[in-house]
C-alpha atoms as a PDB file:
ATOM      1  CA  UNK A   1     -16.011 -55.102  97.838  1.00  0.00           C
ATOM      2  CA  UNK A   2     -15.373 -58.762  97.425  1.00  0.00           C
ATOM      3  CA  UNK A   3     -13.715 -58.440  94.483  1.00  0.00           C
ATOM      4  CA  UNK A   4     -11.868 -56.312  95.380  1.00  0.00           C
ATOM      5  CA  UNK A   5     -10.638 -57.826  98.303  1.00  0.00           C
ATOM      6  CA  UNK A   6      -9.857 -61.214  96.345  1.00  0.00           C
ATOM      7  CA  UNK A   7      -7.799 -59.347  94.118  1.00  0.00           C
ATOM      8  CA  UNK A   8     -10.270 -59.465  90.885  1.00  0.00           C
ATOM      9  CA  UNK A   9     -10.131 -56.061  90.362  1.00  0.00           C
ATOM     10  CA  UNK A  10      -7.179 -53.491  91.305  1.00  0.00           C
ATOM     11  CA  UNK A  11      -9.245 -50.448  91.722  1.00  0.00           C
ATOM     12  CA  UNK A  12      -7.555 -47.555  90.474  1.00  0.00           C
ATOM     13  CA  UNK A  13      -8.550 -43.913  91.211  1.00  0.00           C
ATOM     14  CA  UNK A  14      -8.337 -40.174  91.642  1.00  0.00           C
ATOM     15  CA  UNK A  15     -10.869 -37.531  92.793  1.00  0.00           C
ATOM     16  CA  UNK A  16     -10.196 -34.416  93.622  1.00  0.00           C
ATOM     17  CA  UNK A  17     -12.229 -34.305  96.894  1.00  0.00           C
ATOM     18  CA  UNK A  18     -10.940 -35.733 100.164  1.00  0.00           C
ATOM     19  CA  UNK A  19     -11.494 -39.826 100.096  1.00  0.00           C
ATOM     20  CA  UNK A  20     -12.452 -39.601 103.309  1.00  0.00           C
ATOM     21  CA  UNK A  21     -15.702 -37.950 102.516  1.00  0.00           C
ATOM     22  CA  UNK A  22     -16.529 -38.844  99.066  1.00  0.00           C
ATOM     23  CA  UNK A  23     -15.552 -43.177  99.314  1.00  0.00           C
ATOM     24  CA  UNK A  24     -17.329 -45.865 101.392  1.00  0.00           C
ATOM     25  CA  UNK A  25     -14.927 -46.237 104.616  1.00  0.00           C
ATOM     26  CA  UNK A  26     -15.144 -50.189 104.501  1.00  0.00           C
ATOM     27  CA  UNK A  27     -13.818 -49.774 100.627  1.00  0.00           C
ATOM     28  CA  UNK A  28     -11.373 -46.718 101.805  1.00  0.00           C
ATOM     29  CA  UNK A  29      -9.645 -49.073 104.547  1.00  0.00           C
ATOM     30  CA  UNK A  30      -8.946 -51.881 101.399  1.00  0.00           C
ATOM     31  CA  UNK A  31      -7.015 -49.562  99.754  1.00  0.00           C
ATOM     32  CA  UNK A  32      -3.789 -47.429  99.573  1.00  0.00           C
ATOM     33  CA  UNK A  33      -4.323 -43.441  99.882  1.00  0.00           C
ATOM     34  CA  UNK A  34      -1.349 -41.220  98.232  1.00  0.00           C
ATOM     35  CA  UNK A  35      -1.909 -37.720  98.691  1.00  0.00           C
ATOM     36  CA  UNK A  36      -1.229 -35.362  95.885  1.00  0.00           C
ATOM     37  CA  UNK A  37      -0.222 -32.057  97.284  1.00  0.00           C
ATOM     38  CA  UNK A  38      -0.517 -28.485  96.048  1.00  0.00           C
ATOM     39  CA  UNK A  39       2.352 -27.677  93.761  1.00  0.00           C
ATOM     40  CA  UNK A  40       4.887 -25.441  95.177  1.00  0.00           C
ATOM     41  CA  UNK A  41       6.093 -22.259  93.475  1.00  0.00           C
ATOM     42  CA  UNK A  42       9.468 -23.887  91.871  1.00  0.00           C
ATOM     43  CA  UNK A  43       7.319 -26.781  90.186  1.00  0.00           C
ATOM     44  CA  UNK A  44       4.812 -24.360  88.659  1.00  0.00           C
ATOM     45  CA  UNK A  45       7.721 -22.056  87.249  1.00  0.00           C
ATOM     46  CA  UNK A  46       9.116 -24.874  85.799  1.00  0.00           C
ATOM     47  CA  UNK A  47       5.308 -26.049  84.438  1.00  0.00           C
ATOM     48  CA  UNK A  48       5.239 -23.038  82.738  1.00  0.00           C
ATOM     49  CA  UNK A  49       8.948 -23.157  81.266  1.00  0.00           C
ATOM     50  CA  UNK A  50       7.815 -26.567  79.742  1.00  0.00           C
ATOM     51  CA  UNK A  51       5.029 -25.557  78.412  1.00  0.00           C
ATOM     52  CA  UNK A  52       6.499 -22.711  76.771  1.00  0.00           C
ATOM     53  CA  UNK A  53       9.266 -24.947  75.381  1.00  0.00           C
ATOM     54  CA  UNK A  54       7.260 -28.032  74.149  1.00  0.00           C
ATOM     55  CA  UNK A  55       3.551 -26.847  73.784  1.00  0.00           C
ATOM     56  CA  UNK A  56       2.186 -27.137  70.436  1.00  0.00           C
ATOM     57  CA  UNK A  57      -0.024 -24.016  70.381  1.00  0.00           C
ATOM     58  CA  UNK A  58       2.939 -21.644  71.755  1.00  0.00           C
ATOM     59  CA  UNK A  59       5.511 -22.868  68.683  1.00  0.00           C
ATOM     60  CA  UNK A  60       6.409 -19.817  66.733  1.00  0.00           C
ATOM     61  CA  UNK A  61       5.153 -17.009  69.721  1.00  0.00           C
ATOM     62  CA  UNK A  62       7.872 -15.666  70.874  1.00  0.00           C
ATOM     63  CA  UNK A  63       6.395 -15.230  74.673  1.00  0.00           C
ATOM     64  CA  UNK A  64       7.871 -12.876  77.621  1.00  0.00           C
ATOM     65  CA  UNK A  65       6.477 -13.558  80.831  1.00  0.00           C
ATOM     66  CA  UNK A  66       7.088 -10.322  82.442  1.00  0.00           C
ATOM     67  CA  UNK A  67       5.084 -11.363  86.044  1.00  0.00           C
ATOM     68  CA  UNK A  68       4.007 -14.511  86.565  1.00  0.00           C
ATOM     69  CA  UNK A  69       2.549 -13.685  90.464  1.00  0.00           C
ATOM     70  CA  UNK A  70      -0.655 -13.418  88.971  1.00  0.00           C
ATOM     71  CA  UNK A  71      -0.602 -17.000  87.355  1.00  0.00           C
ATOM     72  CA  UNK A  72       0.876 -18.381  90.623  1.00  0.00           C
ATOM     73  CA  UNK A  73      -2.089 -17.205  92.798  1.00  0.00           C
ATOM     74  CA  UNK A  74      -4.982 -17.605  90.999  1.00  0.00           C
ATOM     75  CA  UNK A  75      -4.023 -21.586  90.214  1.00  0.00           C
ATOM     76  CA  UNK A  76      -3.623 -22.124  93.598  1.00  0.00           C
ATOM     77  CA  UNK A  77      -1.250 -24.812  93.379  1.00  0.00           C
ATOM     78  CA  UNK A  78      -3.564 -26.578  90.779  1.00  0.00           C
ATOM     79  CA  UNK A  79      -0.680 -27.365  87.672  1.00  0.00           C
ATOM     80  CA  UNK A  80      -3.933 -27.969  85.347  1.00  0.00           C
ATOM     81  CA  UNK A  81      -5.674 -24.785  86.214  1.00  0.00           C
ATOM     82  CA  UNK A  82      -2.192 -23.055  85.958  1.00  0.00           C
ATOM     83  CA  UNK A  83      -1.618 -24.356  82.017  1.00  0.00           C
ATOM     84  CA  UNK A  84      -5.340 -22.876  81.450  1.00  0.00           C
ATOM     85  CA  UNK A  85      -4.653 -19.653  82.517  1.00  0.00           C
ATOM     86  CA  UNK A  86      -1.494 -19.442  80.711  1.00  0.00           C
ATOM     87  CA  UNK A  87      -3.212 -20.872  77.807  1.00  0.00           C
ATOM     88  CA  UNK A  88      -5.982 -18.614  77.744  1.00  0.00           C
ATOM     89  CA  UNK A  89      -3.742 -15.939  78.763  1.00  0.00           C
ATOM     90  CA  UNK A  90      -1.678 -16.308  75.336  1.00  0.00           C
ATOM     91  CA  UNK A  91      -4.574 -16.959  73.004  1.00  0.00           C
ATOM     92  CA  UNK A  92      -6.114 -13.826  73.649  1.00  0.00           C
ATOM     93  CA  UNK A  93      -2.610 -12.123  73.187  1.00  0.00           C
ATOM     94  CA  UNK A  94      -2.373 -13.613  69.999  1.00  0.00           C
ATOM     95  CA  UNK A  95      -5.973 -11.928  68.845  1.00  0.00           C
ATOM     96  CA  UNK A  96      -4.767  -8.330  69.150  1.00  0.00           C
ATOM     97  CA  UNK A  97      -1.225  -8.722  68.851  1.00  0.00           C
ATOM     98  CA  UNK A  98       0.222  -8.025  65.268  1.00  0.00           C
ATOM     99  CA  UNK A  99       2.136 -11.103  63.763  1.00  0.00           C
ATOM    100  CA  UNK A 100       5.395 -11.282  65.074  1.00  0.00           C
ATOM    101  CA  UNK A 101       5.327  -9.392  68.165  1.00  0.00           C
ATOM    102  CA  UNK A 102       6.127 -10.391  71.810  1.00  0.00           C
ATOM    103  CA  UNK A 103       3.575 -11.820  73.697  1.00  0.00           C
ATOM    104  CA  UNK A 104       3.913 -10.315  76.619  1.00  0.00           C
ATOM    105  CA  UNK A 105       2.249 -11.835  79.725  1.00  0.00           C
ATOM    106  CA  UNK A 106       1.637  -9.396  82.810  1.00  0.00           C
ATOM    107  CA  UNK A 107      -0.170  -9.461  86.226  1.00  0.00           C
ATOM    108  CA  UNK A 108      -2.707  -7.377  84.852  1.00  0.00           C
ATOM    109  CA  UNK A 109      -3.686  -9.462  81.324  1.00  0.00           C
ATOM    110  CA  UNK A 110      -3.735 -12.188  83.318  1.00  0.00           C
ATOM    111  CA  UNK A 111      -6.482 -11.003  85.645  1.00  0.00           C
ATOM    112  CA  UNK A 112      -7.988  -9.377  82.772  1.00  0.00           C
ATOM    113  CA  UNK A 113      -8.210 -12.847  80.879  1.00  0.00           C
ATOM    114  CA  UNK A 114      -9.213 -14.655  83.734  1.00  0.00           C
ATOM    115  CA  UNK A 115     -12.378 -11.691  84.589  1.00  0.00           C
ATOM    116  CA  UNK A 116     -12.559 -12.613  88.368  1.00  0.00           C
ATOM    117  CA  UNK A 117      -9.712 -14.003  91.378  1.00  0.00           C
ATOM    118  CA  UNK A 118     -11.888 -17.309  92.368  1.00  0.00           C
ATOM    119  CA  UNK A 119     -10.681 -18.186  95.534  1.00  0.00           C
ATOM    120  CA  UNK A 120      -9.593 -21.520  96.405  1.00  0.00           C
ATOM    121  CA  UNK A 121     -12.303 -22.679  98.413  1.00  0.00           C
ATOM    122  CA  UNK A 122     -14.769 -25.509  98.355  1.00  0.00           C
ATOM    123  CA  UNK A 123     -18.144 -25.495 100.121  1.00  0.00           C
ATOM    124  CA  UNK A 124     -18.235 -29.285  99.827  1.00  0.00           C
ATOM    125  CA  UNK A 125     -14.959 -30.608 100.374  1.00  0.00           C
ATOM    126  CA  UNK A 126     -11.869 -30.459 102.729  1.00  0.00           C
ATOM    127  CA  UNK A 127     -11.204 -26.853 102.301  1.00  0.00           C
ATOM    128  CA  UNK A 128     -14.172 -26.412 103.837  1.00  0.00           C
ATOM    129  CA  UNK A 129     -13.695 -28.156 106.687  1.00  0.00           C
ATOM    130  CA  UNK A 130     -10.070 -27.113 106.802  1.00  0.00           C
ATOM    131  CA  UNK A 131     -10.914 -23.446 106.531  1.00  0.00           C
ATOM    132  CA  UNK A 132     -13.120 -23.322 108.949  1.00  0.00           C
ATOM    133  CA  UNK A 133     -11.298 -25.448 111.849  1.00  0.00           C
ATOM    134  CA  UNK A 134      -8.687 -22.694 110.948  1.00  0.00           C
ATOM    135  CA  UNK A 135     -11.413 -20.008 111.585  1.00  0.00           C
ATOM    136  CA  UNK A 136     -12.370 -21.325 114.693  1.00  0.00           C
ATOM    137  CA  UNK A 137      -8.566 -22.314 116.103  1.00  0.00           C
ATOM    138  CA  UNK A 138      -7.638 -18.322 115.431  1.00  0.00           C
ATOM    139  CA  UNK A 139     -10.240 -17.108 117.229  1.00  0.00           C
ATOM    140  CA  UNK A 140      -9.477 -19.211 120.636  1.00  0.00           C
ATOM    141  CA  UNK A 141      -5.831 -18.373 119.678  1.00  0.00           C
ATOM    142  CA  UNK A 142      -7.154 -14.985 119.998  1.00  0.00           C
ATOM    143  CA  UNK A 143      -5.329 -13.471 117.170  1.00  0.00           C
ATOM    144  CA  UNK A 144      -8.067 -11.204 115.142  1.00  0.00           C
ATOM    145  CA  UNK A 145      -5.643 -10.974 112.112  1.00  0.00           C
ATOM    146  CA  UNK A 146      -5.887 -14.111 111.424  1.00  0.00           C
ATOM    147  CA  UNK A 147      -9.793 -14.738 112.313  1.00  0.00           C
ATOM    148  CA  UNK A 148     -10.354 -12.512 109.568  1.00  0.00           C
ATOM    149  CA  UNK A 149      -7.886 -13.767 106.946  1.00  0.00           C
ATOM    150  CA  UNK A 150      -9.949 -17.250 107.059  1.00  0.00           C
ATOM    151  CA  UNK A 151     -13.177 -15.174 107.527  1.00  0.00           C
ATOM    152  CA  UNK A 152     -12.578 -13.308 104.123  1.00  0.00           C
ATOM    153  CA  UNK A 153     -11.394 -16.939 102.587  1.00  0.00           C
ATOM    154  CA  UNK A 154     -14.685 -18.361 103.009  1.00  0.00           C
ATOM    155  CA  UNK A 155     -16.519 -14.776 101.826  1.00  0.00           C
ATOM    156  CA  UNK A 156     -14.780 -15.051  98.911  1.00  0.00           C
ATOM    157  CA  UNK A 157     -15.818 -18.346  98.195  1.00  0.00           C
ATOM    158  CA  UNK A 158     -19.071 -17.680  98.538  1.00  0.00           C
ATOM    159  CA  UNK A 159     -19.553 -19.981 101.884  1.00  0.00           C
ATOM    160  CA  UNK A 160     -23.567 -19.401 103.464  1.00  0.00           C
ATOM    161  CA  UNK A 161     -23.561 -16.672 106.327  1.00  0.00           C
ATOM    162  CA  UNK A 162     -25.534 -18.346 108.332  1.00  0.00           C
ATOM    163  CA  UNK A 163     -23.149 -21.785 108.459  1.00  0.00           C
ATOM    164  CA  UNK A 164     -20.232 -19.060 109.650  1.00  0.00           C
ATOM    165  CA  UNK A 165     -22.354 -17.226 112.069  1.00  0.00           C
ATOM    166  CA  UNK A 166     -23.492 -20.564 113.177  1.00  0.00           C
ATOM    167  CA  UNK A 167     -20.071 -21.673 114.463  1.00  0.00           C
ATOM    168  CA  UNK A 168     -19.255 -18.119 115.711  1.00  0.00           C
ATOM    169  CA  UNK A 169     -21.767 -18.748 118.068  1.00  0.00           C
ATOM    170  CA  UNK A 170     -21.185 -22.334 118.989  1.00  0.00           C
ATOM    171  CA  UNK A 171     -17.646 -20.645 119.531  1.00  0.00           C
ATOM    172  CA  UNK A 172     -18.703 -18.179 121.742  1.00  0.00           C
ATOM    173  CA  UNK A 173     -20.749 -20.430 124.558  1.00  0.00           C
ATOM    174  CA  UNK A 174     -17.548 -22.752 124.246  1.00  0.00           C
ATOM    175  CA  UNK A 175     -14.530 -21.168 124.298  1.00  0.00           C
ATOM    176  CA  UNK A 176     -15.412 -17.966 125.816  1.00  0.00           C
ATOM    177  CA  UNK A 177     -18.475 -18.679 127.774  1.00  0.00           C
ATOM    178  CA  UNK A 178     -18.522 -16.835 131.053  1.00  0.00           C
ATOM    179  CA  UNK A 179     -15.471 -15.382 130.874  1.00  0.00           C
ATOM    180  CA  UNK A 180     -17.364 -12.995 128.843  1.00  0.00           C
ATOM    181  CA  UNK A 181     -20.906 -13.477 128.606  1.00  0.00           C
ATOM    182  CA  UNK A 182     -21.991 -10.562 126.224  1.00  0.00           C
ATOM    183  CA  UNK A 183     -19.924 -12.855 123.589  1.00  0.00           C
ATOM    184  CA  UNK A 184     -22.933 -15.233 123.297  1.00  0.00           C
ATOM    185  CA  UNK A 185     -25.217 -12.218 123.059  1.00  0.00           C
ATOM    186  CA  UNK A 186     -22.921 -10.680 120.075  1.00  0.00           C
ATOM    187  CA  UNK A 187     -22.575 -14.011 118.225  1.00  0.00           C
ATOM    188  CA  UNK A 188     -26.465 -14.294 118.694  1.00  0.00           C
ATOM    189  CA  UNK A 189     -27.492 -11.000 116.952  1.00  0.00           C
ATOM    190  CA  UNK A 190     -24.940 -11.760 114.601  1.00  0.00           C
ATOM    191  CA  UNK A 191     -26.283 -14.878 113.555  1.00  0.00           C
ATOM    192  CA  UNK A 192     -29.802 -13.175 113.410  1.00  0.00           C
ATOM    193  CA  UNK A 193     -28.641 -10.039 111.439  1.00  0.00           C
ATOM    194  CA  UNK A 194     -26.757 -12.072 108.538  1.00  0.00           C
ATOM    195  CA  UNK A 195     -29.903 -13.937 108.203  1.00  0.00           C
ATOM    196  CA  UNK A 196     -31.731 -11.035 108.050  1.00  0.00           C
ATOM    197  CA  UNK A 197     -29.038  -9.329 105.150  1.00  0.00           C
ATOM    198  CA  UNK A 198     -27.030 -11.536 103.363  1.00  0.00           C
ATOM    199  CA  UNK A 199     -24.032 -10.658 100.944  1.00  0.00           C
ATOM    200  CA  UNK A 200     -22.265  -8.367 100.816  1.00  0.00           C
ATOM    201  CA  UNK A 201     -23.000  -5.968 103.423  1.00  0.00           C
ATOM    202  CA  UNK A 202     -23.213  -9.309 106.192  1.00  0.00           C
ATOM    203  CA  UNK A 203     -19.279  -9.516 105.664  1.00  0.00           C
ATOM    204  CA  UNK A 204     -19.120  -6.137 107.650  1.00  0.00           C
ATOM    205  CA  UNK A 205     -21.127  -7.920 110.979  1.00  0.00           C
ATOM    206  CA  UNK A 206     -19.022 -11.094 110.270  1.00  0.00           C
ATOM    207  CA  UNK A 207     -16.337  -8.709 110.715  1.00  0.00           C
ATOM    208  CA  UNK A 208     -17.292  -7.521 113.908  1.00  0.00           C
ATOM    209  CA  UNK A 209     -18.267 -10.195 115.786  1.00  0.00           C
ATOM    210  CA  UNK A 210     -15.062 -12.674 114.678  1.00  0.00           C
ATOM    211  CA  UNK A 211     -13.104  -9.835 115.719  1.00  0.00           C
ATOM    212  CA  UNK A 212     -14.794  -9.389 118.905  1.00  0.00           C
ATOM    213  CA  UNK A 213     -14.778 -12.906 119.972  1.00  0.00           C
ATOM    214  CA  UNK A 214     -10.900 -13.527 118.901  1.00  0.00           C
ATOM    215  CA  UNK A 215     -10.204 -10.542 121.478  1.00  0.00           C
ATOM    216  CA  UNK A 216     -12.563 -12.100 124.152  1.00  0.00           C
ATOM    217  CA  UNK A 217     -11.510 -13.520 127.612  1.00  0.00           C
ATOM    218  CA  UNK A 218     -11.182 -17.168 127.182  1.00  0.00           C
ATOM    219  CA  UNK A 219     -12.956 -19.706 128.892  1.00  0.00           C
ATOM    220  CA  UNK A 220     -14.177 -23.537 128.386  1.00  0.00           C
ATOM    221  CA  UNK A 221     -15.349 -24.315 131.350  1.00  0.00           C
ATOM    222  CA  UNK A 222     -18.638 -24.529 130.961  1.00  0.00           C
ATOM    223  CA  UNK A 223     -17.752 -26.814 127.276  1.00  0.00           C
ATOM    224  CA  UNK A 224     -15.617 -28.788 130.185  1.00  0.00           C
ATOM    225  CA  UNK A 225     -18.510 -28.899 132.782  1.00  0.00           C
ATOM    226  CA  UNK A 226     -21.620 -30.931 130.633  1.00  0.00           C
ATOM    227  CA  UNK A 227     -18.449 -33.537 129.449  1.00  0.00           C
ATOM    228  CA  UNK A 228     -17.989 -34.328 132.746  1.00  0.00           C
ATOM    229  CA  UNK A 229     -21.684 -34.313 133.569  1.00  0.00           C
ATOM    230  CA  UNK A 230     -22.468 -36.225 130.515  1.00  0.00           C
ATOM    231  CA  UNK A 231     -19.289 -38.855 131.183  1.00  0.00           C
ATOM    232  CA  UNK A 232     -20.587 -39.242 134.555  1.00  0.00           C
ATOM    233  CA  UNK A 233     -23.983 -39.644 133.919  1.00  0.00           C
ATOM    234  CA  UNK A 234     -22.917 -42.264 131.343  1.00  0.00           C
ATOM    235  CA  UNK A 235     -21.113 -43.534 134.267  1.00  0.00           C
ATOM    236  CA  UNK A 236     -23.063 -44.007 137.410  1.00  0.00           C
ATOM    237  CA  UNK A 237     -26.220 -44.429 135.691  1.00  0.00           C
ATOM    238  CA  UNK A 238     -29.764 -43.262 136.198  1.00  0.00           C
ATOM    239  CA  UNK A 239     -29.153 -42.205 140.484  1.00  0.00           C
ATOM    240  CA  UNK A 240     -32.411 -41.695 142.275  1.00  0.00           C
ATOM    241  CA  UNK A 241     -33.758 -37.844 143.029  1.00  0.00           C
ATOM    242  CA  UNK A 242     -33.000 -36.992 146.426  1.00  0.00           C
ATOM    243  CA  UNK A 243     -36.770 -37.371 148.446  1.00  0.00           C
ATOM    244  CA  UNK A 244     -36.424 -33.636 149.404  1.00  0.00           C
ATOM    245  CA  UNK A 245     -35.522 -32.220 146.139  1.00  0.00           C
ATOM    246  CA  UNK A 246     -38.696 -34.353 144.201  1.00  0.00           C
ATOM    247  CA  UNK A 247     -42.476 -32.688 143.644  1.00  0.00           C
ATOM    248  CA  UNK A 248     -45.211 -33.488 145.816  1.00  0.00           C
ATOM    249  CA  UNK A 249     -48.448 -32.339 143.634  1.00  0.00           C
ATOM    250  CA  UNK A 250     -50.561 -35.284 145.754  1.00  0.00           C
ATOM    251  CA  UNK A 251     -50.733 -36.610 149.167  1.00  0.00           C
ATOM    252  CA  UNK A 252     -49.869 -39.754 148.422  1.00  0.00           C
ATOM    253  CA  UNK A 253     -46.347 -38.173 147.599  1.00  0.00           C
ATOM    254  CA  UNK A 254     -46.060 -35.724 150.323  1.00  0.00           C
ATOM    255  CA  UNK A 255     -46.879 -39.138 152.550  1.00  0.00           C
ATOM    256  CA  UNK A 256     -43.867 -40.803 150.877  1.00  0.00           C
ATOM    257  CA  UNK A 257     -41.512 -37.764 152.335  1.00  0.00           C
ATOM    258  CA  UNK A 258     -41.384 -36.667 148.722  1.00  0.00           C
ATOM    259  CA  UNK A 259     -40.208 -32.616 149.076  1.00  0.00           C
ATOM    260  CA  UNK A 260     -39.865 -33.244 152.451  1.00  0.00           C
ATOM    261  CA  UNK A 261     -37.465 -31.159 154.575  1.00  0.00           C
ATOM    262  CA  UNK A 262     -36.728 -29.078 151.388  1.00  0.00           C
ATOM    263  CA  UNK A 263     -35.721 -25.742 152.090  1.00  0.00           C
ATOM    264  CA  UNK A 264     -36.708 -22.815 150.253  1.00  0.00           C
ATOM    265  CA  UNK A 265     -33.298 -21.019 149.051  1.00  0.00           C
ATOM    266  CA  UNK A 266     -34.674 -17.484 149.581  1.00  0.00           C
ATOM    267  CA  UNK A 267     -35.610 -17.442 153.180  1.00  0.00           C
ATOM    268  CA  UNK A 268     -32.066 -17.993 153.791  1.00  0.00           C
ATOM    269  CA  UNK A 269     -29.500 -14.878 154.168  1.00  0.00           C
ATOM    270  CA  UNK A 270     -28.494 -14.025 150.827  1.00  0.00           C
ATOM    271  CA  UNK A 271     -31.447 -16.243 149.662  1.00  0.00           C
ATOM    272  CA  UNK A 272     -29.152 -18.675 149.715  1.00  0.00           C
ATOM    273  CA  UNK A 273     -29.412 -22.034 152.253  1.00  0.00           C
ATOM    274  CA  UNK A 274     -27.031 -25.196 152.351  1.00  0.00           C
ATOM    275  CA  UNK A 275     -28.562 -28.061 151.446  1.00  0.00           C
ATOM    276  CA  UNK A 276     -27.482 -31.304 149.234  1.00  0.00           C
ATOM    277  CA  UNK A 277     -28.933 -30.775 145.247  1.00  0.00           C
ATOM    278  CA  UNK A 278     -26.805 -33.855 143.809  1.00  0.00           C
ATOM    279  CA  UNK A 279     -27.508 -37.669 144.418  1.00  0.00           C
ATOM    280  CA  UNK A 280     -26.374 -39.355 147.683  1.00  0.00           C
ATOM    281  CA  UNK A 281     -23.890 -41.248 146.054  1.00  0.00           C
ATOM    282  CA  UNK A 282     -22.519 -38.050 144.104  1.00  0.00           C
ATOM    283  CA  UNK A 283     -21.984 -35.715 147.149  1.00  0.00           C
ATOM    284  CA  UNK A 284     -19.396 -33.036 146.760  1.00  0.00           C
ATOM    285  CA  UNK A 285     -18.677 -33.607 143.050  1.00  0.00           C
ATOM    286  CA  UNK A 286     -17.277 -30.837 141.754  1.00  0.00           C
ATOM    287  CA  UNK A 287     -18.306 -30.600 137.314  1.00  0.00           C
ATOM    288  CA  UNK A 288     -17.498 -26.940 137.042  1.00  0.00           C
ATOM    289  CA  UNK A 289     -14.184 -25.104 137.576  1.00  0.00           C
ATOM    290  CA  UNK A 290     -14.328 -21.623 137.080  1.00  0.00           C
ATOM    291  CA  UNK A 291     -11.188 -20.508 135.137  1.00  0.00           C
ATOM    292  CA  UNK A 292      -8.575 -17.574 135.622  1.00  0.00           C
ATOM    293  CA  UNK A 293     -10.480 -14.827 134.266  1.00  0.00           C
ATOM    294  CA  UNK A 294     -11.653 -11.721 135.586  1.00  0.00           C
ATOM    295  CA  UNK A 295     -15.317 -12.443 135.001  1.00  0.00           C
ATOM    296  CA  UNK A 296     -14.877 -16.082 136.434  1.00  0.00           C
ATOM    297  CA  UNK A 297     -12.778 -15.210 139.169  1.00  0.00           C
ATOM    298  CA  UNK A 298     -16.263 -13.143 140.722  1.00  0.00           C
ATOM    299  CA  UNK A 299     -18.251 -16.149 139.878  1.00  0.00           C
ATOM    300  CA  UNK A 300     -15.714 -18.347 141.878  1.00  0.00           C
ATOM    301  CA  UNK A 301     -15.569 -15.430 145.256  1.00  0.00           C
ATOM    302  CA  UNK A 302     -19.888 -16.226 144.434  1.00  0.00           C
ATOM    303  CA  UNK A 303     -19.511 -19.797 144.802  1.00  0.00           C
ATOM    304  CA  UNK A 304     -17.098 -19.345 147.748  1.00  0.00           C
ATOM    305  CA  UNK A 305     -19.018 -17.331 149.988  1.00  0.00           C
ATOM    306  CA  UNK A 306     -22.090 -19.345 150.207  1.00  0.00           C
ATOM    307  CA  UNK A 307     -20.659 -23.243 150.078  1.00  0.00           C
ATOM    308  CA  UNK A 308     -17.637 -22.655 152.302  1.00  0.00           C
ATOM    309  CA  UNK A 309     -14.990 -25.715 151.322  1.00  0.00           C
ATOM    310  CA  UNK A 310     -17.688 -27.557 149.826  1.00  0.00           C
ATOM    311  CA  UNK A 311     -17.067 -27.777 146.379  1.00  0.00           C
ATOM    312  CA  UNK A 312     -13.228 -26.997 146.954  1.00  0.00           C
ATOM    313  CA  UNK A 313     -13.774 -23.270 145.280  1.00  0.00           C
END
């Protein structure tokens, strides 16, 4: 670090991975970042043009590339893993084509050569944080399509069930939450089945529940609710428990007025009966705001009915 900073060494270097996951941040914020970005379609033609043109092992082939979609896809934007292809691609031409003849590079040799489509996905770097943040932003966006495009991105990678059904259920307490509580319960046996099954036949209940929870009511309001709890908390501090609200197990308690004038909520009409849960100095603070949804809305009437202006429901 010091030498670096004293200008001893210029540190040079590429990886592959994001830097901000894979290099110590106090060394990261020394040093300038360029990002190399995917190659478009128009700089891999041309790739592929040069190599044709100047490549040592092609010299003499006469080579017709008939499709090239193939090639395009399965480099994924990666000019290295593109001249691979097409290099493996025409060596295996040139085994079983007689001397002379065309080599004549299709969609289908290509995926031939190449056995299997490996999808451009990477448990342990940015695609998969990227992928999934892209999961998880279709399904509030509530556009099932889409949840399932990124779902099938990260099957095909080979990503681990349970770290998707994980998230579908983080998603479903905090984006849909009471808006439509059977969400949780979905997300929940989902999580449980795929743990129970595995690959392949978990994609199926993947399926199902993304699907389910894209087309879900939205609500955060209960995600909302503990922030403000928690920032208020962190904000007012450890408040005493109102005397009436605390336990009295021993006489010396019940002497000190602990549970004292605490009424019992279901002797009251509706077994409900107005009384003050929060700290003195937190009276009428409102942490949950029940959102425009059908399932809400009832809660809200709920809420309503039995504290009046209160909470300003």
């Amino acid at each position: 670090m010091g030498a670096v900073e004293k200008g001893i060494i210029t540190l040079i270097g590429a990886t592959t991975e994001n830097p901000s996951f894979e290099v110590n941040s106090a060394l990261l914020s020394r040093c300038q970042v360029f990002i190399l970005k995917a190659l478009d379609k128009n700089a891999l033609l041309k790739l592929i043009d040069q190599a044709i043109l100047k490549d040592a092992l092609f010299k003499g082939q006469t080579i017709e590339l008939k499709e090239t979609e193939a090639l395009l896809q399965l480099s994924g934007g990666d000019g290295r893993k593109l001249l691979n292809l097409l290099e493996l691609s025409v060596e295996a031409l040139i085994d079983i084509e007689k001397k002379g003849n065309p080599l004549v590079i299709t969609n289908d040799w290509v995926m031939e050569v190449a056995q299997t489509n490996i999808a451009l996905y990477d448990k342990n770097g940015e695609q998969h944080y990227d992928i999934i943040s892209a999961f998880i932003k279709s399904m509030r966006g509530s556009d099932p399509n889409a949840a399932v495009y990124w779902l099938s991105r990260m099957i095909a990678g080979g990503e681990d069930v349970k770290f998707i059904a994980r998230r579908m259920l983080i998603f479903s307490s905090e984006d849909i939450g009471n808006a439509n509580p059977n969400a949780f319960l979905l997300a929940n046996a989902c999580f449980d089945a795929v743990t129970k099954i595995g690959y392949p036949e978990s994609r199926i209940i993947l399926s199902q529940c993304a699907i389910y929870l894209a087309s879900s009511p939205k609500s955060n309001a209960s995600y909302e609710a503990i922030n403000h709890g928690l920032a208020l908390v962190d904000k007012t501090g450890n408040l005493p428990v109102p005397l009436h609200l605390r336990n009295a197990p021993t006489k010396l308690m019940k002497d000190l007025s602990y549970g004292k004038d605490y009424e019992y909520a279901h002797k009251g009409e509706n077994n409900f009966i107005e009384q003050e849960y929060l700290p003195d100095a937190l009276k009428n603070t409102t942490l949950y705001q029940p959102q425009k949804n059908a399932r809400e809305q009832e809660i809200k009437k709920f809420l309503q009915e039995r504290w009046k202006g209160k909470y300003g429901y």
